[in-house]
Protein backbone atom coordinates (compact mmCIF):
# COMPACT_ATOMS: atom_id res chain seq x y z
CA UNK A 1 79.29 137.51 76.16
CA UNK A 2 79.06 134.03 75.77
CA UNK A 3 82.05 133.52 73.20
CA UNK A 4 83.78 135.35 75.38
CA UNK A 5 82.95 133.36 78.82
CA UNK A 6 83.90 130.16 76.94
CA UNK A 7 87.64 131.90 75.63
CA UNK A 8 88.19 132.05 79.18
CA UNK A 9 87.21 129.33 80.85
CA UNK A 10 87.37 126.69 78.12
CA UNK A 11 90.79 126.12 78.10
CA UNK A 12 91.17 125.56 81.80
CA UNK A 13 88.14 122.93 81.67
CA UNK A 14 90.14 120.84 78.96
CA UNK A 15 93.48 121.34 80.85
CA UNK A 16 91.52 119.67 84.07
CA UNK A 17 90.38 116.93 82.08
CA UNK A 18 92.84 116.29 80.81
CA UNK A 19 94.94 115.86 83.87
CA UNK A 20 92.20 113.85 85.64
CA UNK A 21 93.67 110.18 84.26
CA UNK A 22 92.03 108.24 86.71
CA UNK A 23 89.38 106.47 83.96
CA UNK A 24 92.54 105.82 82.60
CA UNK A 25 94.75 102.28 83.71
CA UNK A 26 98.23 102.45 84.60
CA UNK A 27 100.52 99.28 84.55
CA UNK A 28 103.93 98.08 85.25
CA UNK A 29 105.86 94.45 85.58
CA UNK A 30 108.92 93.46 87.52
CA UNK A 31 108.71 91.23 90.61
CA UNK A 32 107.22 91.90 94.17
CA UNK A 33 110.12 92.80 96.18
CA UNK A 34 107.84 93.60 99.27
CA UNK A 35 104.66 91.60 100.67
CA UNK A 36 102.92 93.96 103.15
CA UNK A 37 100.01 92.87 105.05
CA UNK A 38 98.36 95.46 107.69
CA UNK A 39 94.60 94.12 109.61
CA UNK A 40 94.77 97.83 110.40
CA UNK A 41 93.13 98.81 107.68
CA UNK A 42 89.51 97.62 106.88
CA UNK A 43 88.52 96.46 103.95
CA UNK A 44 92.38 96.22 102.51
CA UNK A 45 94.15 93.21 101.91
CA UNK A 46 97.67 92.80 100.44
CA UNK A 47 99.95 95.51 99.35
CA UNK A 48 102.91 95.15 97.28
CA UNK A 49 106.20 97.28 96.01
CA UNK A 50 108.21 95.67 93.24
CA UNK A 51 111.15 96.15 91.25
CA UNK A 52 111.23 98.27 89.24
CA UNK A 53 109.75 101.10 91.65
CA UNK A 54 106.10 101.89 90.42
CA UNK A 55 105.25 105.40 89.87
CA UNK A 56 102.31 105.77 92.39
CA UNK A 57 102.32 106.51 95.98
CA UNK A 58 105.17 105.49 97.65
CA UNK A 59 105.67 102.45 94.97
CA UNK A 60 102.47 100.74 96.75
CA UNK A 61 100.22 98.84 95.02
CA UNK A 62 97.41 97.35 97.32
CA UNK A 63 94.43 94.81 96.87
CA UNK A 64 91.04 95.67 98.21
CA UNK A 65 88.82 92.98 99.51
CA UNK A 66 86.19 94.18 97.22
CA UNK A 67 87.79 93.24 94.11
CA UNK A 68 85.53 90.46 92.23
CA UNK A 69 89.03 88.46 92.41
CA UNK A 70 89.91 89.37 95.24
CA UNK A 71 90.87 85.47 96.50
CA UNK A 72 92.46 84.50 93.49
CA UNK A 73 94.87 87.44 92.94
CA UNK A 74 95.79 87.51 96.50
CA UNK A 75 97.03 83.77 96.18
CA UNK A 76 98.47 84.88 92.80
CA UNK A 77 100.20 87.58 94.23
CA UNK A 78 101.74 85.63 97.51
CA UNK A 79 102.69 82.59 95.30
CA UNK A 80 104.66 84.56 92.81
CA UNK A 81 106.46 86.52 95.95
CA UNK A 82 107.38 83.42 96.97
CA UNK A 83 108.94 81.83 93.94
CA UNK A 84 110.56 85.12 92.33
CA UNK A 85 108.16 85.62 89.16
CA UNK A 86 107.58 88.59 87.18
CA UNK A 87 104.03 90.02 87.37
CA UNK A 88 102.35 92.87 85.22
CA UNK A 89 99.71 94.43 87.06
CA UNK A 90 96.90 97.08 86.73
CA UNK A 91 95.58 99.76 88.44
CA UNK A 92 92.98 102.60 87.77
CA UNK A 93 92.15 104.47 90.84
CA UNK A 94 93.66 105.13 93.99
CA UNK A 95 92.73 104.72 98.26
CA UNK A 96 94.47 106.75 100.30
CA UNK A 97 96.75 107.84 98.02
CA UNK A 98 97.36 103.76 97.43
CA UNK A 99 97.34 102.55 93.46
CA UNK A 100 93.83 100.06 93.81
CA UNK A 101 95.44 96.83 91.85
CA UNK A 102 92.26 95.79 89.10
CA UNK A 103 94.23 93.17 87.86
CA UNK A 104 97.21 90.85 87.61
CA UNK A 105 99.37 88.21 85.31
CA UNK A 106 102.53 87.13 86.66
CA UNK A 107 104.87 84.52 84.51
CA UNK A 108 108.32 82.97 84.93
């Protein structure tokens, strides 16, 4: 009985893991081709769509004010808006069906 409850649900279980990615990070680079800031929503700072389109929720990438950088990559990010650089950034999980950035390196 046992063998058999494990044929059947075993497979499922592993399929569900295995679509469950987010322990895993995504990243992507281009340049920030929108700068969105919205006091609206608590505990949020900056968001950001670049170009290339990123492949998460609408494109968005957005900052939470909990981030232990939270100061630094928000500068990072609004400086290299400014002056056209390319940035790779990270994200793991998401808020609201936004991509939570982890981290950032942007470069000219």
């Amino acid at each position: 009985m046992k063998a058999q409850l494990f044929k059947y649900l075993g497979l499922p279980c592993a399929l569900v893991m295995l679509g469950n990615t987010s322990a895993l990070a995504d990243s992507a680079s281009g340049t920030i081709r929108e700068y969105h800031l919205n006091p609206q929503v608590a505990g949020r700072g900056v968001c950001i769509q670049m170009n290339p389109t990123l492949p998460t929720g609408g494109g968005w990438l957005c900052l939470w004010k909990d981030n232990a950088l939270y100061q630094e990559i928000s500068d990072l990010l609004r400086e290299s808006y400014s002056s056209r650089k390319t940035c790779a950034v990270t994200w793991t999980t998401y808020r609201g069906g936004l991509a939570d950035i982890d981290y950032v390196s942007c470069y000219n």
